[in-house]
Structures are given as C-alpha cells and as structure tokens.
C-alpha atoms as a PDB file:
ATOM      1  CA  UNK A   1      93.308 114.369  86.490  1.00  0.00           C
ATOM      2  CA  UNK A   2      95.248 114.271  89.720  1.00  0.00           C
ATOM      3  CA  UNK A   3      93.387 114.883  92.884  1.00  0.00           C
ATOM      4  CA  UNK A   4      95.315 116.931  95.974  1.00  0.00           C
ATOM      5  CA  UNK A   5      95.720 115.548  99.853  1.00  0.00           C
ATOM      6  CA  UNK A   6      94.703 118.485 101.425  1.00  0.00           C
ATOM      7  CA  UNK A   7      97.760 120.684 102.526  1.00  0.00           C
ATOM      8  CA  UNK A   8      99.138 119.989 105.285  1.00  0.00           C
ATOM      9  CA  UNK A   9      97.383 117.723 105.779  1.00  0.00           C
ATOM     10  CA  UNK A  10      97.735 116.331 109.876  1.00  0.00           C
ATOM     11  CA  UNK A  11      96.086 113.023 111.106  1.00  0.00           C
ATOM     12  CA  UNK A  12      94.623 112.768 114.519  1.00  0.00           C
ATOM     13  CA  UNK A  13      96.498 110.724 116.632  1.00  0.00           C
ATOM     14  CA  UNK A  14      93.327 108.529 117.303  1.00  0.00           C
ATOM     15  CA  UNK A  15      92.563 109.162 113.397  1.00  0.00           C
ATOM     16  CA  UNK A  16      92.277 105.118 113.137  1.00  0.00           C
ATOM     17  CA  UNK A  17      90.663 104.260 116.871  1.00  0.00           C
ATOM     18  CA  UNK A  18      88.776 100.629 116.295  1.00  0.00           C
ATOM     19  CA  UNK A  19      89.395 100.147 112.686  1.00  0.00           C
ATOM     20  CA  UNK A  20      89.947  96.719 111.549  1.00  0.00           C
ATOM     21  CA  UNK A  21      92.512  97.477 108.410  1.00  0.00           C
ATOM     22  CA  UNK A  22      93.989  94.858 106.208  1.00  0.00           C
ATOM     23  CA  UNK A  23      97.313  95.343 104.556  1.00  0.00           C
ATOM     24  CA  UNK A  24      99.334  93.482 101.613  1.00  0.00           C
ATOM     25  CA  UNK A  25     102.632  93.558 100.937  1.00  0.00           C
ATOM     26  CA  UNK A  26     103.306  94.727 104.772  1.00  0.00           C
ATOM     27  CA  UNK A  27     106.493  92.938 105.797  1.00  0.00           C
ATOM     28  CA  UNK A  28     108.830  95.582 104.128  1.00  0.00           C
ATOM     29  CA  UNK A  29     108.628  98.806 102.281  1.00  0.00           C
ATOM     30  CA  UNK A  30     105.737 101.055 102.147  1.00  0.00           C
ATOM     31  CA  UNK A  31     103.196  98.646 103.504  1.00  0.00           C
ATOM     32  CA  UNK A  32     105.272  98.299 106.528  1.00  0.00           C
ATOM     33  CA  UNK A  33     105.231 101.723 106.978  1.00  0.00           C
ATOM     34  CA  UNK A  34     101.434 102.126 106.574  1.00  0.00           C
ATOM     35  CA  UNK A  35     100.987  99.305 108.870  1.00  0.00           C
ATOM     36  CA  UNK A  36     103.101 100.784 111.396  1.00  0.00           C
ATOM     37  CA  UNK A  37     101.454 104.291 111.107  1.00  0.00           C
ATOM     38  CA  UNK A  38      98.114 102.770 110.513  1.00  0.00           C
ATOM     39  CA  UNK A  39      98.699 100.714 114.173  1.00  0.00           C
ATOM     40  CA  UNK A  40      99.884 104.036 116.032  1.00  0.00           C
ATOM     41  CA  UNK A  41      96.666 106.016 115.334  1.00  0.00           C
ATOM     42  CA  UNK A  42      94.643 103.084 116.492  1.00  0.00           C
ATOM     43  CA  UNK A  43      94.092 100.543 114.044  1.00  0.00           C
ATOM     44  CA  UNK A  44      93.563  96.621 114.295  1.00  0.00           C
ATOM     45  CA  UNK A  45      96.245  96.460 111.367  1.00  0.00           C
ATOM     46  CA  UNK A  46      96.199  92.501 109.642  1.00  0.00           C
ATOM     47  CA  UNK A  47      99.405  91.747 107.709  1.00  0.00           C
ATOM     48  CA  UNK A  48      99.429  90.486 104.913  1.00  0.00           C
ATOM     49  CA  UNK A  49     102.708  89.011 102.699  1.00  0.00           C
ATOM     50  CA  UNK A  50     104.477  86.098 101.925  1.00  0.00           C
ATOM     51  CA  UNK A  51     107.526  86.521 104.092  1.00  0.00           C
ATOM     52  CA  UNK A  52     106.552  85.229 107.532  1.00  0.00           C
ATOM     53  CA  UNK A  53     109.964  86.666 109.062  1.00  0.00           C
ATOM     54  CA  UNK A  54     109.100  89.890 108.130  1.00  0.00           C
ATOM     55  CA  UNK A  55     105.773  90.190 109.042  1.00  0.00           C
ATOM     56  CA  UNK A  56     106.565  88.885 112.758  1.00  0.00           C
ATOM     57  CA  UNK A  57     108.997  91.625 112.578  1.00  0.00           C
ATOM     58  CA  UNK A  58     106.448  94.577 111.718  1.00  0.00           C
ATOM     59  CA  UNK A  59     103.906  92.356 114.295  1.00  0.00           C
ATOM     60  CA  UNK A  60     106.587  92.556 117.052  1.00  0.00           C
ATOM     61  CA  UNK A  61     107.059  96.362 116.303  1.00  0.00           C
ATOM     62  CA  UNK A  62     103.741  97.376 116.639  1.00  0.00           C
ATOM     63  CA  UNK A  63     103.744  94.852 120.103  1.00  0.00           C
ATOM     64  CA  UNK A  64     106.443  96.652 121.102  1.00  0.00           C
ATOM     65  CA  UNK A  65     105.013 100.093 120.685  1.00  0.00           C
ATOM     66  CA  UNK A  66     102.416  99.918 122.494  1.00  0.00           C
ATOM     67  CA  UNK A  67      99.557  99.453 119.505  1.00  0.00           C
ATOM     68  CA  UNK A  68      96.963  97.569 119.296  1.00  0.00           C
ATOM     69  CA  UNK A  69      97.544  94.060 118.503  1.00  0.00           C
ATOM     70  CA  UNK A  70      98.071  93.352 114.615  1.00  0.00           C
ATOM     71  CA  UNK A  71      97.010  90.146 113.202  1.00  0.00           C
ATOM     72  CA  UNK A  72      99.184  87.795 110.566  1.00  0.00           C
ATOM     73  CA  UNK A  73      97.883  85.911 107.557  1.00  0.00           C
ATOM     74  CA  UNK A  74     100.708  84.390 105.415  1.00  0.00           C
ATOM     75  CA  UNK A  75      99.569  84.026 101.758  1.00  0.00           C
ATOM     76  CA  UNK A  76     101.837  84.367  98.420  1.00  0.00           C
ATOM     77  CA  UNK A  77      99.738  85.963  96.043  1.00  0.00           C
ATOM     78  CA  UNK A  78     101.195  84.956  93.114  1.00  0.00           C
ATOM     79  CA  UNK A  79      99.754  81.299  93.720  1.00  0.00           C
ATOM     80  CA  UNK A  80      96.894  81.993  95.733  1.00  0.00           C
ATOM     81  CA  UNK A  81      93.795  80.239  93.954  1.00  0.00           C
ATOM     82  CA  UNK A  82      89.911  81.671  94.400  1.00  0.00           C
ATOM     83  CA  UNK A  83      89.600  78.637  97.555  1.00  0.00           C
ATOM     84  CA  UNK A  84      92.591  80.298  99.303  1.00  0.00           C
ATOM     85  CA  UNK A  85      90.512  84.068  99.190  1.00  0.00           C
ATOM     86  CA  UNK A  86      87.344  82.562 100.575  1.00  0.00           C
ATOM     87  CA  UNK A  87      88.653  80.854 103.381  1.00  0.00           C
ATOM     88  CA  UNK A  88      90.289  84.237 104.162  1.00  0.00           C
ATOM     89  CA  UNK A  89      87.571  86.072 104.031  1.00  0.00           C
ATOM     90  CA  UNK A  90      85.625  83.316 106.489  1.00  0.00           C
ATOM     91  CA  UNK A  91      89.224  83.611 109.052  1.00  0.00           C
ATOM     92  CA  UNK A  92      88.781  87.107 108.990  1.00  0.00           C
ATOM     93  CA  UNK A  93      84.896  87.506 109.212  1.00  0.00           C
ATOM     94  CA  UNK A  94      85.184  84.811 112.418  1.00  0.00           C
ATOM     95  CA  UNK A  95      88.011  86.854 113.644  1.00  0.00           C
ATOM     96  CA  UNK A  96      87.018  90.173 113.145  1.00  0.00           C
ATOM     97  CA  UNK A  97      83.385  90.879 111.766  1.00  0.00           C
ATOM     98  CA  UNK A  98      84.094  93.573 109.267  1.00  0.00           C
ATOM     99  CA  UNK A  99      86.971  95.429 107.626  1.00  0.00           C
ATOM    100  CA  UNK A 100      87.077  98.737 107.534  1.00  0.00           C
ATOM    101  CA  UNK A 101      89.627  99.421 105.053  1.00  0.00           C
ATOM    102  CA  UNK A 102      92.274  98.010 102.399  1.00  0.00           C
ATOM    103  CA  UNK A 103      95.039  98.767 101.344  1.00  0.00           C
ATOM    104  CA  UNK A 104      96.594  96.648  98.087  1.00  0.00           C
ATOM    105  CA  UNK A 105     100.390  97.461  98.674  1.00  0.00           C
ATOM    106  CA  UNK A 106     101.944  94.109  97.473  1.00  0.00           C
ATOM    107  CA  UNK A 107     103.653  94.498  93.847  1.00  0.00           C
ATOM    108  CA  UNK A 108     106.349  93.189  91.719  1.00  0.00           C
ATOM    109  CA  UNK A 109     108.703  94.841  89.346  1.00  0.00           C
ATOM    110  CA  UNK A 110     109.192  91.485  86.829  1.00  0.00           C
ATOM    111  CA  UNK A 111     111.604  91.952  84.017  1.00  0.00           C
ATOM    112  CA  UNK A 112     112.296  95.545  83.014  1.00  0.00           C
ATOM    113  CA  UNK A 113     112.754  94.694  79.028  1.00  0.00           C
ATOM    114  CA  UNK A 114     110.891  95.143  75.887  1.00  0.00           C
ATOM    115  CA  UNK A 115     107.959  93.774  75.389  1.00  0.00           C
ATOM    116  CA  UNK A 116     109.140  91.879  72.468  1.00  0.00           C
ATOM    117  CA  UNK A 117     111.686  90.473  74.862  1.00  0.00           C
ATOM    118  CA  UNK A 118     109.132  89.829  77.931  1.00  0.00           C
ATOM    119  CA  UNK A 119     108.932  86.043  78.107  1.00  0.00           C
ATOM    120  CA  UNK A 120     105.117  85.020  78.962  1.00  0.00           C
ATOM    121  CA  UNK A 121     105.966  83.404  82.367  1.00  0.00           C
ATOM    122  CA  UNK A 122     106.995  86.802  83.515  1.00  0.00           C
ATOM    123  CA  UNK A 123     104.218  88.516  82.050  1.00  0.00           C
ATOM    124  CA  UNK A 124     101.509  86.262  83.813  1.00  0.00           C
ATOM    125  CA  UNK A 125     103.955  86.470  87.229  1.00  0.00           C
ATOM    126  CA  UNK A 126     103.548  90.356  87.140  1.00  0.00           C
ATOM    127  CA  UNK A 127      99.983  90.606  86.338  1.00  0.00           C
ATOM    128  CA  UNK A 128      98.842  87.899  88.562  1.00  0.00           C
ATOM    129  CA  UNK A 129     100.414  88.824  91.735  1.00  0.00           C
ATOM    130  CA  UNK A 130      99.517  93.488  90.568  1.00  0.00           C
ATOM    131  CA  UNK A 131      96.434  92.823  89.586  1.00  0.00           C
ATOM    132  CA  UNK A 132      94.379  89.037  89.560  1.00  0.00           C
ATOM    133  CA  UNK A 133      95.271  89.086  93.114  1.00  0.00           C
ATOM    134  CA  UNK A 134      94.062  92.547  93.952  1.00  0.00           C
ATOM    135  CA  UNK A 135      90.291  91.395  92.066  1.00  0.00           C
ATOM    136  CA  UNK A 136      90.129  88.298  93.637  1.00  0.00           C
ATOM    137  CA  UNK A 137      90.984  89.526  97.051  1.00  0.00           C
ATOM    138  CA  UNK A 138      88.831  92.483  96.397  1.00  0.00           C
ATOM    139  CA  UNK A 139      85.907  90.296  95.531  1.00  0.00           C
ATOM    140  CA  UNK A 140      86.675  88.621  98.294  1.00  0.00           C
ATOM    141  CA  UNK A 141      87.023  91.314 101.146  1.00  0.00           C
ATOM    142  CA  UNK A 142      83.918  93.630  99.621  1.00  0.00           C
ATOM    143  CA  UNK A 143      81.122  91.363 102.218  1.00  0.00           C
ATOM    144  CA  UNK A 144      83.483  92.239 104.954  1.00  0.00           C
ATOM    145  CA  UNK A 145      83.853  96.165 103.806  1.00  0.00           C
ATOM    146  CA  UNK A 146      80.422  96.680 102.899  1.00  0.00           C
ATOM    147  CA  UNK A 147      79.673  95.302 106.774  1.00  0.00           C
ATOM    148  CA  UNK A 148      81.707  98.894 108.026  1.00  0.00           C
ATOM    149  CA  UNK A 149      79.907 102.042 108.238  1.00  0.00           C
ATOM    150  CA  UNK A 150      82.785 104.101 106.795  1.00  0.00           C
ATOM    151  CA  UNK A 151      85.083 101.700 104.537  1.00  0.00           C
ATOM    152  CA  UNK A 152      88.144 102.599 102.324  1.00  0.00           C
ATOM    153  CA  UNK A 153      89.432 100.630  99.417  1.00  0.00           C
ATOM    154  CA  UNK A 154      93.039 101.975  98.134  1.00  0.00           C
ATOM    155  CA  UNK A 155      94.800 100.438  95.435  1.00  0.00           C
ATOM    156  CA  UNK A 156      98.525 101.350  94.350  1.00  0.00           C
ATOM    157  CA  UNK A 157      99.437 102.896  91.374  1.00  0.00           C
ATOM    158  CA  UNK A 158     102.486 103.912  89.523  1.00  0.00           C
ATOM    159  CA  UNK A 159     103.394 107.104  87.039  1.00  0.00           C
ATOM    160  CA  UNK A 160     104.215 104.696  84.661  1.00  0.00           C
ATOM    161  CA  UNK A 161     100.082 103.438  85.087  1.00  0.00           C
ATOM    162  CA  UNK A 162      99.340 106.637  83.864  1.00  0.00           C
ATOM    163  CA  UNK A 163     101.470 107.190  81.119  1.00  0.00           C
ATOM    164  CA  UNK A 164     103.350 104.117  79.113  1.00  0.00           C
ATOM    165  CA  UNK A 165     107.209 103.827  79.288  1.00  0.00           C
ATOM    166  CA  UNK A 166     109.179 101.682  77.520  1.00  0.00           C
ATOM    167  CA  UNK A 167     110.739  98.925  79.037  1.00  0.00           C
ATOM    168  CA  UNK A 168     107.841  98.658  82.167  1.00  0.00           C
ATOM    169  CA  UNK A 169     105.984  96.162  80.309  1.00  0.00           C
ATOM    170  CA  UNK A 170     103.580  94.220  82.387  1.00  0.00           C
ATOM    171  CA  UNK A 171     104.479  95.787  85.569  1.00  0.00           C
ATOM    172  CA  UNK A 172     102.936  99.248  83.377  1.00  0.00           C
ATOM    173  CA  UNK A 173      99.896  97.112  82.547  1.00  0.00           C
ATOM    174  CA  UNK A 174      99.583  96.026  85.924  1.00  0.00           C
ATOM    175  CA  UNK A 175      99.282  99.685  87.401  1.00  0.00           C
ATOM    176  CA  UNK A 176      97.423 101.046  84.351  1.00  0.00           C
ATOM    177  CA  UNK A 177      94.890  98.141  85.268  1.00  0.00           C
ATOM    178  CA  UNK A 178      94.659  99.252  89.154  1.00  0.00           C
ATOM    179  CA  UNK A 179      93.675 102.564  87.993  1.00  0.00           C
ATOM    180  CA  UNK A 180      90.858 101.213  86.000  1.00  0.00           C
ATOM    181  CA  UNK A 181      89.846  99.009  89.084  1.00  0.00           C
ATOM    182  CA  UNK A 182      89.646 102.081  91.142  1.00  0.00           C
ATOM    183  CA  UNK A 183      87.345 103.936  88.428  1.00  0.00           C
ATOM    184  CA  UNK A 184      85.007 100.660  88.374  1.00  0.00           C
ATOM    185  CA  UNK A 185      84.538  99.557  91.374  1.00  0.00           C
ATOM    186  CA  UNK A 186      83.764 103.319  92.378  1.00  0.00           C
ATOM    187  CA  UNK A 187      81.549 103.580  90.209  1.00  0.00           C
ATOM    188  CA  UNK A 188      79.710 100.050  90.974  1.00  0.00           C
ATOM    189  CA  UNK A 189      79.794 100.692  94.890  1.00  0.00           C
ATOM    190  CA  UNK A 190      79.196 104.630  95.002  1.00  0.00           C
ATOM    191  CA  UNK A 191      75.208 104.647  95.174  1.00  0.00           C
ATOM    192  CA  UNK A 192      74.563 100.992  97.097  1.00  0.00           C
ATOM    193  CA  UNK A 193      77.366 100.860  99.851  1.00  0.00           C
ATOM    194  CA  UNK A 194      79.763 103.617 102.379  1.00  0.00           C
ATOM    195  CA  UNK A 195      82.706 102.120 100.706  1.00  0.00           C
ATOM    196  CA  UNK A 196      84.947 104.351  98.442  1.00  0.00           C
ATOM    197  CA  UNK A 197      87.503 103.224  96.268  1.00  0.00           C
ATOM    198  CA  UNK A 198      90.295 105.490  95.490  1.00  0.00           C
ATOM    199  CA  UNK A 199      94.472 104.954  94.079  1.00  0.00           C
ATOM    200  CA  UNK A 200      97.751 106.323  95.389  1.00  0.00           C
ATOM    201  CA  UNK A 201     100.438 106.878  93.531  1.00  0.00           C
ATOM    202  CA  UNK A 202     103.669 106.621  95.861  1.00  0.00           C
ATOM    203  CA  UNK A 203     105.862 108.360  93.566  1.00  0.00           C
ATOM    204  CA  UNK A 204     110.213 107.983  93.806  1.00  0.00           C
ATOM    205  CA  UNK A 205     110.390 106.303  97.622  1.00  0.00           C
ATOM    206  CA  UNK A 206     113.600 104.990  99.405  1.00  0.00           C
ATOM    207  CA  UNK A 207     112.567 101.118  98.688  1.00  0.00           C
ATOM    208  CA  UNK A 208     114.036  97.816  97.465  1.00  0.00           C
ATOM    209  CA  UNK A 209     111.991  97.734  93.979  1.00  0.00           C
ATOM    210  CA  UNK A 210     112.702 101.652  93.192  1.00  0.00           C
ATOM    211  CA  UNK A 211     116.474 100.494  94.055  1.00  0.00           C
ATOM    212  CA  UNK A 212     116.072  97.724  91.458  1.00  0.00           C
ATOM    213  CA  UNK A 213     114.629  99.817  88.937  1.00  0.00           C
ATOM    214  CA  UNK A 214     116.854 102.500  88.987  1.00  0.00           C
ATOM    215  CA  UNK A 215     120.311 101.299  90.025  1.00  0.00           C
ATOM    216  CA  UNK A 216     121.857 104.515  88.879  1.00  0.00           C
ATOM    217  CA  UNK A 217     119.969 106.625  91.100  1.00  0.00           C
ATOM    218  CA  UNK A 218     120.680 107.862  94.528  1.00  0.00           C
ATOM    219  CA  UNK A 219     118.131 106.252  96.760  1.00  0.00           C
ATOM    220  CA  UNK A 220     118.953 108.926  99.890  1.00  0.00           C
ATOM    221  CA  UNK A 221     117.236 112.005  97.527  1.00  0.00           C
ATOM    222  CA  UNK A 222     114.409 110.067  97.409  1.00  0.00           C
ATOM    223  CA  UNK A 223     112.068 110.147 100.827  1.00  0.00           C
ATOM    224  CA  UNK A 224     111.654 107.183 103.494  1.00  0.00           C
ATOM    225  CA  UNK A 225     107.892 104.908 103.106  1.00  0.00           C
ATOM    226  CA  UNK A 226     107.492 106.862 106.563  1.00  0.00           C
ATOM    227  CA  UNK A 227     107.694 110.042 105.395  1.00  0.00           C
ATOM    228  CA  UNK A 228     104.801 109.875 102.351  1.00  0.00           C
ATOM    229  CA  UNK A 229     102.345 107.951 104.893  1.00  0.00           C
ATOM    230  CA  UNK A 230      99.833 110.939 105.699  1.00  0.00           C
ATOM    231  CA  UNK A 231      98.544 110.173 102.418  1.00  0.00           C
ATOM    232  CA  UNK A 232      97.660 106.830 102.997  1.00  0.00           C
ATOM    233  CA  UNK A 233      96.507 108.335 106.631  1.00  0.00           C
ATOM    234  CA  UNK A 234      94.301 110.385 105.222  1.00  0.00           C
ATOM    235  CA  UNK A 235      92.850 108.094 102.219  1.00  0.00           C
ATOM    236  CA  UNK A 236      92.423 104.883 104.655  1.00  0.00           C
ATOM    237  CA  UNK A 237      90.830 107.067 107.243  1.00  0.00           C
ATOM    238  CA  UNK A 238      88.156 108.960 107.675  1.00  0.00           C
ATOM    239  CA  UNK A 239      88.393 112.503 106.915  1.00  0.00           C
ATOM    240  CA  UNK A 240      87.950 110.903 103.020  1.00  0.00           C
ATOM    241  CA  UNK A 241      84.745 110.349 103.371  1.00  0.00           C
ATOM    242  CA  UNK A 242      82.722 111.477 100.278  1.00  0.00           C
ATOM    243  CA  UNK A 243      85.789 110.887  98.421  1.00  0.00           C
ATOM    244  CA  UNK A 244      85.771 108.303  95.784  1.00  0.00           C
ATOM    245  CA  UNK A 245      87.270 107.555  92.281  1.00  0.00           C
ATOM    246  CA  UNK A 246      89.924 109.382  92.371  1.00  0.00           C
ATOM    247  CA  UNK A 247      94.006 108.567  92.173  1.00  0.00           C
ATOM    248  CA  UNK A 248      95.868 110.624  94.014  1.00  0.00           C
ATOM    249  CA  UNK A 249      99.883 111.191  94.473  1.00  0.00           C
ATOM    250  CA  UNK A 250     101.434 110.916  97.584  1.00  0.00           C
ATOM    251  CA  UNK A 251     104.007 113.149  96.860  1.00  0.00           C
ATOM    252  CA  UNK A 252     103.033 116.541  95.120  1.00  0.00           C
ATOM    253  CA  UNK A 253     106.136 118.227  93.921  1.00  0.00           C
END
C-alpha cells in the first residue's frame, strides 16, 4: 500500500532550524534539490557524492543564499569499503555530534537489458552502489541518528521496486531491496529509538537518469527535482513524526 503526503501539504520556512541532515547523491538531480530546499528551511545540509565540482557548486549555492553553511564529504560509493564508513561516521560525529536525518538519494541506472544479457560486473556495479552502500552507510550513520531526538531515515525507491519490468534488471532489484530495508529497519528501530525509517518514490522527474532511460520521452512534461521536494520536506522533517514504515510517492497523480 501507498501512503499519502498530506494535501497540500506546506513546510514552515524554519521547518529544518538546527538539523544536521546528510545527503547522497547531492551534486545534481534530486539530491541537489533536497539539499538546496533542505538548507533554505534551516538545515546543516552535508553533501555527499563523488563529483567534487558539483558538490562545491550546490555548497556555493547554498553560501550564496544566505543558508546555513553545508558541509562536503567526497566518497564514491561504488568502491567505498566498511573502513571508509567508519571513519565517516567518526568525521561527522567530531564535526557534528548527531544527525538528524538521511536521505539515500545516490543511484545508478546500469545496463537497461535482459537479465540473460546483464553481464555480472554490471550487476554487482548497480547493487553495490543502490543498495550495499545504503546498509553499510546506514549501519554506519544509525549511532549518530539514534543520538537526535527526532531522526528521519529516507531511502529512494522506484515504481519499478514495486512491481518488476523487464529490462530494469538489477537497478529493479536494487529498489525492490530499498523497500525491504525501509520495512526492516522500521521494524528493528520502532520500539528502542525516535528514528523512523520510511521510502519515497520520486516518480517521472526532469533528470539525467530518467533522460537515459527513456530517450523517447519528453523530459519538459515531466516536473523539475524542485518541484516534488515538499515530500522529502515533509518526510525528513518533523511534522512525520510517528510515521514509520511506510513508502510513499512524491508525486500522486
């Protein structure tokens, strides 16, 4: 089942005041976006991504603007070992204290074939960088969440993580496999900590990887990262609280 945002659903401008919030995947797309939005409602907002260009670009918009001041931390996912999460977690715990919400962004598309034609390098490239990096960073970020007095986990899901396709493969697997993480770690965390775990689906979004996986369509019908954020607005902050579990989509038709 698909839970709601509330309708019209508006965000305080100070919705995010003195939150420490880390994002992945924020030097382009949606998580730039978030970032962005999640920095102009008053959020510490760390970047996270692989592309230090583009996150000094989202760090020098949100300097810019007026926000309060994000934080970098270059890592490529795909390669990142166990040693790499634990020293981030000991930066960030030096740094900040706590976290007070998540938001796993970062994604690939990999090969859109069969799975009889999926080579295995791709395969373990998709699901290491959707979803090995998202438990091991999870694992690794859950001392600092469980520190906050209101924390939000929110993974990224797909419609194809809810219902098979052919020809999405491992990047399928990958998003049917956030969904479950949501539903565990919810379940694990719900009675012994504040934090709640919950999934967003971002449905058909003007970005680079919906361009790439469907070069036929025309990416102006489909909305701007900025204009789906109130979802992620409302799921990182809190007026969620008490809700946990649950995958949501950020566009309701």
């Amino acid at each position: 089942m698909i839970s709601r945002i509330p309708d019209n659903y508006a965000p305080a401008p100070d919705l995010l005041r003195d939150r420490i919030i880390l994002v992945t995947g924020a030097g382009d797309g949606i998580g730039r976006a978030a970032a962005i939005s999640f920095a102009a409602h008053g959020a510490t907002v760390i970047l996270l991504g692989k592309t230090i260009a583009k996150l000094e670009a989202v760090y020098d918009e949100i300097e810019k603007s007026g926000f309060p001041q994000a934080a970098i931390y270059p890592l490529k996912l795909g390669g990142a070992t166990p040693q790499d999460y634990t020293a981030m977690r000991e930066t960030l715990e030096n740094e900040f204290g706590h976290l007070d919400g998540l938001l796993h962004n970062a994604s690939i598309l990999g090969q859109r074939k069969s799975i009889l034609d999926t080579s295995v390098s791709d395969w373990n490239d998709v699901l290491n960088v959707n979803l090995t990096a998202q438990f091991l960073l999870t694992q690794a970020m859950l001392p600092l969440l469980q520190k906050s007095t209101d924390a939000s986990l929110l993974f990224t899901s797909s419609g194809v993580g809810r219902k098979g396709r052919a020809f999405w493969g491992a990047y399928a697997v990958s998003k049917f496999g956030s969904e479950a993480l949501t539903q565990i770690l919810a379940d694990e965390l719900d009675t012994t900590t504040t934090v709640r775990v919950n999934c967003i689906n971002p449905g058909a979004t003007n970005t680079a990887m919906r361009r790439v996986a469907y070069p036929a369509e025309n990416p102006s019908e489909n909305p701007l990262p900025e204009q789906i954020i109130a979802a992620y607005l409302y799921l990182i902050g809190p007026d969620s609280q008490g809700v946990t579990g649950q995958s949501f989509d950020a566009q309701m038709k």
